[in-house]
Structure formats: C-alpha cells, structure tokens
C-alpha atoms as a PDB file:
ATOM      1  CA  UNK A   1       2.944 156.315  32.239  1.00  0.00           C
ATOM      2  CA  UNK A   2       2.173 156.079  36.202  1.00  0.00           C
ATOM      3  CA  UNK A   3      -1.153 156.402  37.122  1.00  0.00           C
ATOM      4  CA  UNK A   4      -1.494 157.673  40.731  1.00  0.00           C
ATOM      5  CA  UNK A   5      -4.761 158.437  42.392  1.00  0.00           C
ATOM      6  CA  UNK A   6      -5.225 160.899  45.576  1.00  0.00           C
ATOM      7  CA  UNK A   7      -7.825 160.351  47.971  1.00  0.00           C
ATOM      8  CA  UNK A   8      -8.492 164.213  49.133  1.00  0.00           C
ATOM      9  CA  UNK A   9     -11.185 164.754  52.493  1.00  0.00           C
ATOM     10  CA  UNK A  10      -9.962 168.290  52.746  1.00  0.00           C
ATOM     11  CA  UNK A  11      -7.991 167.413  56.467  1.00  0.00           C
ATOM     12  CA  UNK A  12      -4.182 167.814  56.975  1.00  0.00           C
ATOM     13  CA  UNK A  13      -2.979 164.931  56.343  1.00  0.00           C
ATOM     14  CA  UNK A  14      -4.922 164.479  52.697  1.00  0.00           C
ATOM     15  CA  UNK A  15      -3.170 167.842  52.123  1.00  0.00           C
ATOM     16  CA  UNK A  16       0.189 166.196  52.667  1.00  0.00           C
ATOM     17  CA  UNK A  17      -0.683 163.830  50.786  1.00  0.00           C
ATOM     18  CA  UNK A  18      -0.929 166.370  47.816  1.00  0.00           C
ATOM     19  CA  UNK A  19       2.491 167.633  48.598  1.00  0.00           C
ATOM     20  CA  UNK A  20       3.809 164.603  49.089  1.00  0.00           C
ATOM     21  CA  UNK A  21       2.706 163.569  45.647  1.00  0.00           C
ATOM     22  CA  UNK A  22       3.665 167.039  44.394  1.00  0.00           C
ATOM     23  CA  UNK A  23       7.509 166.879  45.215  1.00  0.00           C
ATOM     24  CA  UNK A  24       7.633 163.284  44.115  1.00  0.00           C
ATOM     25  CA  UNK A  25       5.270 162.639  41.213  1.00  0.00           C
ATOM     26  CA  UNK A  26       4.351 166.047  39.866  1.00  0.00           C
ATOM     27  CA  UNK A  27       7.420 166.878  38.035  1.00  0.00           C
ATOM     28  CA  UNK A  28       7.999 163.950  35.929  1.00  0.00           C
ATOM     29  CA  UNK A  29       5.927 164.190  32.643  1.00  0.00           C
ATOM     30  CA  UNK A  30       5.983 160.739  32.622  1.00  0.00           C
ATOM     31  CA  UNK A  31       2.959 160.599  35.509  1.00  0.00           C
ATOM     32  CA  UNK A  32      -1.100 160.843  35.395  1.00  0.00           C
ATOM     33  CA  UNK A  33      -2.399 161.861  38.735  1.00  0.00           C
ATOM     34  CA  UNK A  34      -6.308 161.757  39.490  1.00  0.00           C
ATOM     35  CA  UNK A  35      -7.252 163.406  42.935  1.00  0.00           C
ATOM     36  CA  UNK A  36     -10.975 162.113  44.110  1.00  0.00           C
ATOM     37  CA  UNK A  37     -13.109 163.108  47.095  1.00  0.00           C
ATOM     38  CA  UNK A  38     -16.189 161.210  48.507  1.00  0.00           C
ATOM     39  CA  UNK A  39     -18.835 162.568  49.359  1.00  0.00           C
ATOM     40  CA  UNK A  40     -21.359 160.800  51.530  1.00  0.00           C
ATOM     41  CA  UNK A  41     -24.985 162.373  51.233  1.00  0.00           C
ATOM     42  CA  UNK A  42     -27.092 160.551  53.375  1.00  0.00           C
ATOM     43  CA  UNK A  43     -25.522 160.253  56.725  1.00  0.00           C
ATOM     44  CA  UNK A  44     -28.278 161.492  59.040  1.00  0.00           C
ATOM     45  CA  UNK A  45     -28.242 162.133  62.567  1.00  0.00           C
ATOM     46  CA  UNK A  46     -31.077 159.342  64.544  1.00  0.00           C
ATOM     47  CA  UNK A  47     -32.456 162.213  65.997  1.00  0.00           C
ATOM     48  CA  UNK A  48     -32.906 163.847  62.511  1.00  0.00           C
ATOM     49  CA  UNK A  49     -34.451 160.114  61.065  1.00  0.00           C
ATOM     50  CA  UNK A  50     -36.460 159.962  64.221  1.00  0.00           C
ATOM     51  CA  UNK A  51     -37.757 163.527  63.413  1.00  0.00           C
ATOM     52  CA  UNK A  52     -38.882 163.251  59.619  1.00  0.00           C
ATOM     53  CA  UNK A  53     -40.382 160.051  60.458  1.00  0.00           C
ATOM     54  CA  UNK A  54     -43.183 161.806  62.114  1.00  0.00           C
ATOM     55  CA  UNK A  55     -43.548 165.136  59.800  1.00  0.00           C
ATOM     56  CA  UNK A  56     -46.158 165.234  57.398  1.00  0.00           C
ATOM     57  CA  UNK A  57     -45.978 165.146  53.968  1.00  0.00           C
ATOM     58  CA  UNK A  58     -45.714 169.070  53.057  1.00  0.00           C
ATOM     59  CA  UNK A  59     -42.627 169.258  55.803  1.00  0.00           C
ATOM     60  CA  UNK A  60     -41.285 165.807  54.273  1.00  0.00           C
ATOM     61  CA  UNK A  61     -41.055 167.758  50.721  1.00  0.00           C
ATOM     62  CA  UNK A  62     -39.551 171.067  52.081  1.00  0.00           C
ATOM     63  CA  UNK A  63     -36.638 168.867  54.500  1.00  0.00           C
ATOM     64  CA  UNK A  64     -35.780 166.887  51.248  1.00  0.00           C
ATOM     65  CA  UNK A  65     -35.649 170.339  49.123  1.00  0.00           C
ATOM     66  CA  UNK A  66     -33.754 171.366  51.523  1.00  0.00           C
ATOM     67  CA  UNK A  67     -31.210 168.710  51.238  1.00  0.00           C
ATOM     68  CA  UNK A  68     -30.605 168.470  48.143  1.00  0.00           C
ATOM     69  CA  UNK A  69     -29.677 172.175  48.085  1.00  0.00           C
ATOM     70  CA  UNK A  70     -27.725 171.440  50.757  1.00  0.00           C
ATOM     71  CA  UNK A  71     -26.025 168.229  48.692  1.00  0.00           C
ATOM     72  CA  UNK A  72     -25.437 170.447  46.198  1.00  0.00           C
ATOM     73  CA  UNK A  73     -23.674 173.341  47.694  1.00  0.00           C
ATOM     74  CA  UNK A  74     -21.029 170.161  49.680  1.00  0.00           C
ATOM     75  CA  UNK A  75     -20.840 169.025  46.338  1.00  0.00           C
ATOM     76  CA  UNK A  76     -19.354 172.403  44.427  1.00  0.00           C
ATOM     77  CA  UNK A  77     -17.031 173.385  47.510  1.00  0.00           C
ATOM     78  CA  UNK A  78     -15.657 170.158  47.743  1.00  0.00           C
ATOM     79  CA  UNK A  79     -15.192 170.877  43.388  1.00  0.00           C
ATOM     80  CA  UNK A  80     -13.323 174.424  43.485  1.00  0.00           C
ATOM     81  CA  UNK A  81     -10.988 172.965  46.070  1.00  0.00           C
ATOM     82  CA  UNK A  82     -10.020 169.951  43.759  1.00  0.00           C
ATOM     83  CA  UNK A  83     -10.010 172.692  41.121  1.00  0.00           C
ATOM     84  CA  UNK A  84      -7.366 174.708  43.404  1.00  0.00           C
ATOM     85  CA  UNK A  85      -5.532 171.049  43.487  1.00  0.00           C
ATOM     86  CA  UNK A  86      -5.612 170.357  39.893  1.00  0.00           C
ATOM     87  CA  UNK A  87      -4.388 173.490  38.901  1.00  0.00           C
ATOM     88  CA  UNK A  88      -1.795 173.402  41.331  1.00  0.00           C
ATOM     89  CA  UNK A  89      -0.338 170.697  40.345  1.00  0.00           C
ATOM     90  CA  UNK A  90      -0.692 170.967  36.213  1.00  0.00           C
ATOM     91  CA  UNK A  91       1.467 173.857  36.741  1.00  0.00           C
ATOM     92  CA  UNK A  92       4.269 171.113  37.231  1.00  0.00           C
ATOM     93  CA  UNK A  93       3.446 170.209  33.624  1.00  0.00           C
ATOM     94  CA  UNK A  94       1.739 166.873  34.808  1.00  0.00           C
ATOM     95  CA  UNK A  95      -1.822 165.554  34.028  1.00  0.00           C
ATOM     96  CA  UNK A  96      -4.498 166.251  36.391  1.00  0.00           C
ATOM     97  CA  UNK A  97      -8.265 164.798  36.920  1.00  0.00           C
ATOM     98  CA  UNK A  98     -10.683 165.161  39.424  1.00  0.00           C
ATOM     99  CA  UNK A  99     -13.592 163.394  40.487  1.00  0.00           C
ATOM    100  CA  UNK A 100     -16.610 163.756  43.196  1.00  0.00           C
ATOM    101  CA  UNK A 101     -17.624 160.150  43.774  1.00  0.00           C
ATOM    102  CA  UNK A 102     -21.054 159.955  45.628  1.00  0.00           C
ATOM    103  CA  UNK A 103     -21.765 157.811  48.525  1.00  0.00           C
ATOM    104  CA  UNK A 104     -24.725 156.902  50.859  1.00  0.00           C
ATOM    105  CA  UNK A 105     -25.017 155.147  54.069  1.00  0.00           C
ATOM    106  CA  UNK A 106     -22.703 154.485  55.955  1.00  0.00           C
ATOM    107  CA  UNK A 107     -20.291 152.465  54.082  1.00  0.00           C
ATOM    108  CA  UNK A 108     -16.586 153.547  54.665  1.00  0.00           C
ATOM    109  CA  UNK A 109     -15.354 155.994  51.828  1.00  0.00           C
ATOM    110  CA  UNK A 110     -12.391 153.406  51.397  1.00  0.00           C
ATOM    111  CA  UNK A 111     -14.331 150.793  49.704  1.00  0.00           C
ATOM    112  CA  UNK A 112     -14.877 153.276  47.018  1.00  0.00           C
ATOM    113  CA  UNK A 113     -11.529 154.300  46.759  1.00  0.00           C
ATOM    114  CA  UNK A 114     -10.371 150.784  46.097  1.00  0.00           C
ATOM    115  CA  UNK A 115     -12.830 150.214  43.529  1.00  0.00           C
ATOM    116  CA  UNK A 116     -12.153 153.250  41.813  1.00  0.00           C
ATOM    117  CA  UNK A 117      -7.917 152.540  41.522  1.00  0.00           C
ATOM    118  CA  UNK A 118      -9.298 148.677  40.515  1.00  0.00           C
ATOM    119  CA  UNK A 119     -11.946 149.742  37.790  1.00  0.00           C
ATOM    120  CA  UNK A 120      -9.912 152.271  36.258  1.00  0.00           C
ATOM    121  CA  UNK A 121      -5.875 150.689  36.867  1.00  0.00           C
ATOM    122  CA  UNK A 122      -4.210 153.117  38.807  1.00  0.00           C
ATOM    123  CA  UNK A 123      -0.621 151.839  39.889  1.00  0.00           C
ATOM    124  CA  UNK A 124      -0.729 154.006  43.457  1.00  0.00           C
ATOM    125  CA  UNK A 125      -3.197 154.758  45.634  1.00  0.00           C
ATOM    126  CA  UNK A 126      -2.552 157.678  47.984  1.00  0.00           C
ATOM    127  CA  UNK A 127      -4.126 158.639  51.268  1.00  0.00           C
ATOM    128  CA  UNK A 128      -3.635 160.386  54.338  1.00  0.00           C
ATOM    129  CA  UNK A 129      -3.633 159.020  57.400  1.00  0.00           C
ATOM    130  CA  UNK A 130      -5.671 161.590  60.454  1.00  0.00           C
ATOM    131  CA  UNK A 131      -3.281 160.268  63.034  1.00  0.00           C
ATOM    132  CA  UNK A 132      -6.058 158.343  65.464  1.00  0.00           C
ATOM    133  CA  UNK A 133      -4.858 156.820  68.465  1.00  0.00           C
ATOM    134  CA  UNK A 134      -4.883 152.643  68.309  1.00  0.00           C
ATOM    135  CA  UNK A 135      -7.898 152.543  70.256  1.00  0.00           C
ATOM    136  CA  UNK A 136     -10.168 155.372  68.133  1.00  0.00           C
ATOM    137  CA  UNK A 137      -8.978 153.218  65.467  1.00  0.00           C
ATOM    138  CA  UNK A 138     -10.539 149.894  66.687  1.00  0.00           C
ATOM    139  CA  UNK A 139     -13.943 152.102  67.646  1.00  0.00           C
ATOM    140  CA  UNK A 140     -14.156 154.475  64.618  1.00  0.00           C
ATOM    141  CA  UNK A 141     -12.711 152.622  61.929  1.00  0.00           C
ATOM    142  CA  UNK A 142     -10.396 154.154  59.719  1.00  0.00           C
ATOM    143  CA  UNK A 143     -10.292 154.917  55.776  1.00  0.00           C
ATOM    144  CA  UNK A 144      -6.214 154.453  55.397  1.00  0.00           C
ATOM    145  CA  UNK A 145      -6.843 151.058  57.445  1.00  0.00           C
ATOM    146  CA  UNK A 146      -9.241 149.465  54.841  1.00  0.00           C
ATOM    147  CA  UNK A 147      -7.951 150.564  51.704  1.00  0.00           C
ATOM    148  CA  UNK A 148      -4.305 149.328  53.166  1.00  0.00           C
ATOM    149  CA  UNK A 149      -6.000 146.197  53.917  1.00  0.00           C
ATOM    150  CA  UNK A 150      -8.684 145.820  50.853  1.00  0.00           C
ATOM    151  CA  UNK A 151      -6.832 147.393  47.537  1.00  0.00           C
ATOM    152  CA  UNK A 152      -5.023 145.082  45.559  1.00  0.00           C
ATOM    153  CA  UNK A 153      -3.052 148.134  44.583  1.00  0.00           C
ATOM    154  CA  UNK A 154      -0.175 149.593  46.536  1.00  0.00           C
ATOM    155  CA  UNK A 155      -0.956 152.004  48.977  1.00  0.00           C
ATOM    156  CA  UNK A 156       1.316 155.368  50.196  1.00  0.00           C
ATOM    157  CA  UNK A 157      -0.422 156.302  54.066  1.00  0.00           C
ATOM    158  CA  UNK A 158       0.925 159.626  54.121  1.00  0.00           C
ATOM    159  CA  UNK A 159       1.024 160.791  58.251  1.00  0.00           C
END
C-alpha cells in the first residue's frame, strides 16, 4: 500500500495539490492518503505582546479567554474543510485521514510536516508551492523549501 500525506494551508496551490493527488493517487485502491493542516496558535503581533505585557491581571484572563475561543473556532474551520477533502476523495474508493497538528512560535510548519511523514512512514510527501518570487523566498522563508530540503522522504512541490 502507498502511503501519501498532503500538507493542506487552505491556498491555491495546496488545493492543487489535492487534485493533483486526486487524478493520480485517488483511484487506485491500492493507496492510503492522510491530508494534515498546521495550525500555529501563538503567533502574536509585537504590538499585541507589547500590549498584554502591561494589562492587569483581570484583562490578562479575559485576552487569554478570548484566545482560546478564538483557537478553537481556527481549529474546527480548518476541520470541516479537511472533512470536505476527505470525503471528496473517499468517494474514489481510497482511504482518507485527517489531522490538525498544533504549532506555536514561530517555527516553520515544514518541520512538522517532515516529522509527521518520518514518525508515521509515509512514502510521499505532498505540498504546494505559493509561487514566491526568488527574493520573498530568501526574506520569508518558504514551507515547500524546507521540507524539500529537510524530509528524508520524497517530496511532490505541486505549483
């Protein structure tokens, strides 16, 4: 059985990546695809650090309330879209999982995704690329870049 995981951010070209996977993958019964999305739950604005440094403790209480209400809501969208995937794609007659994988800081999202396809095998990992020009690529860093360069798994960058 092939064991192909999807890294899904909700942008065009992870949704290629779906169909891409889809048209080549989906309709041998032969194939085991898993379609993951990170989340990453504590990227704050400096401003917003700045800011809760100085509230008191009543505010502190209500902003962290706050977000993790907010968390939560991210978290279910981001789960009835790979629901929308997964049933999309079992239709095919192939396997389907789906996983939210938390992150915090501001690590990049495709250090999880290779540890993920290492720590449970997958034979492909999957990703789109967003298309940045060579120079926002340098600046910004890119997700397709690392795991290309960090997985010890083949990698499909999916334009």
């Amino acid at each position: 059985m092939r064991n192909i995981l999807i890294a899904y951010d909700g942008s065009e070209t992870s949704k290629a990546a779906i169909d891409e996977v889809e048209t080549l993958f989906s309709h041998n019964g032969n194939t085991k695809i898993c379609v993951i999305s990170i989340s990453n739950i504590s990227n704050p604005h400096t401003n917003a650090m700045m800011q809760r440094k100085i509230m008191d403790e009543d505010v502190k209480k209500i902003q962290k309330e706050h977000d993790e209400k907010a968390k939560k809501e991210h978290v279910e969208k981001i789960k009835l879209q790979l629901d929308e995937i997964k049933n999309r794609l079992e239709n095919n007659g192939t396997t389907v999982d789906t996983n939210v994988l938390m992150m915090e800081g501001n690590n990049n999202p495709g250090e999880k995704i290779c540890k993920y396809a290492t720590s449970y095998n997958y034979d492909l990992i999957v990703v789109g690329s967003r298309g940045l020009g060579n120079i926002k690529k340098v600046i910004l860093g890119s997700v397709s870049n690392y795991v290309v360069n960090n997985s010890d798994k083949p990698v499909l960058v999916i334009k």
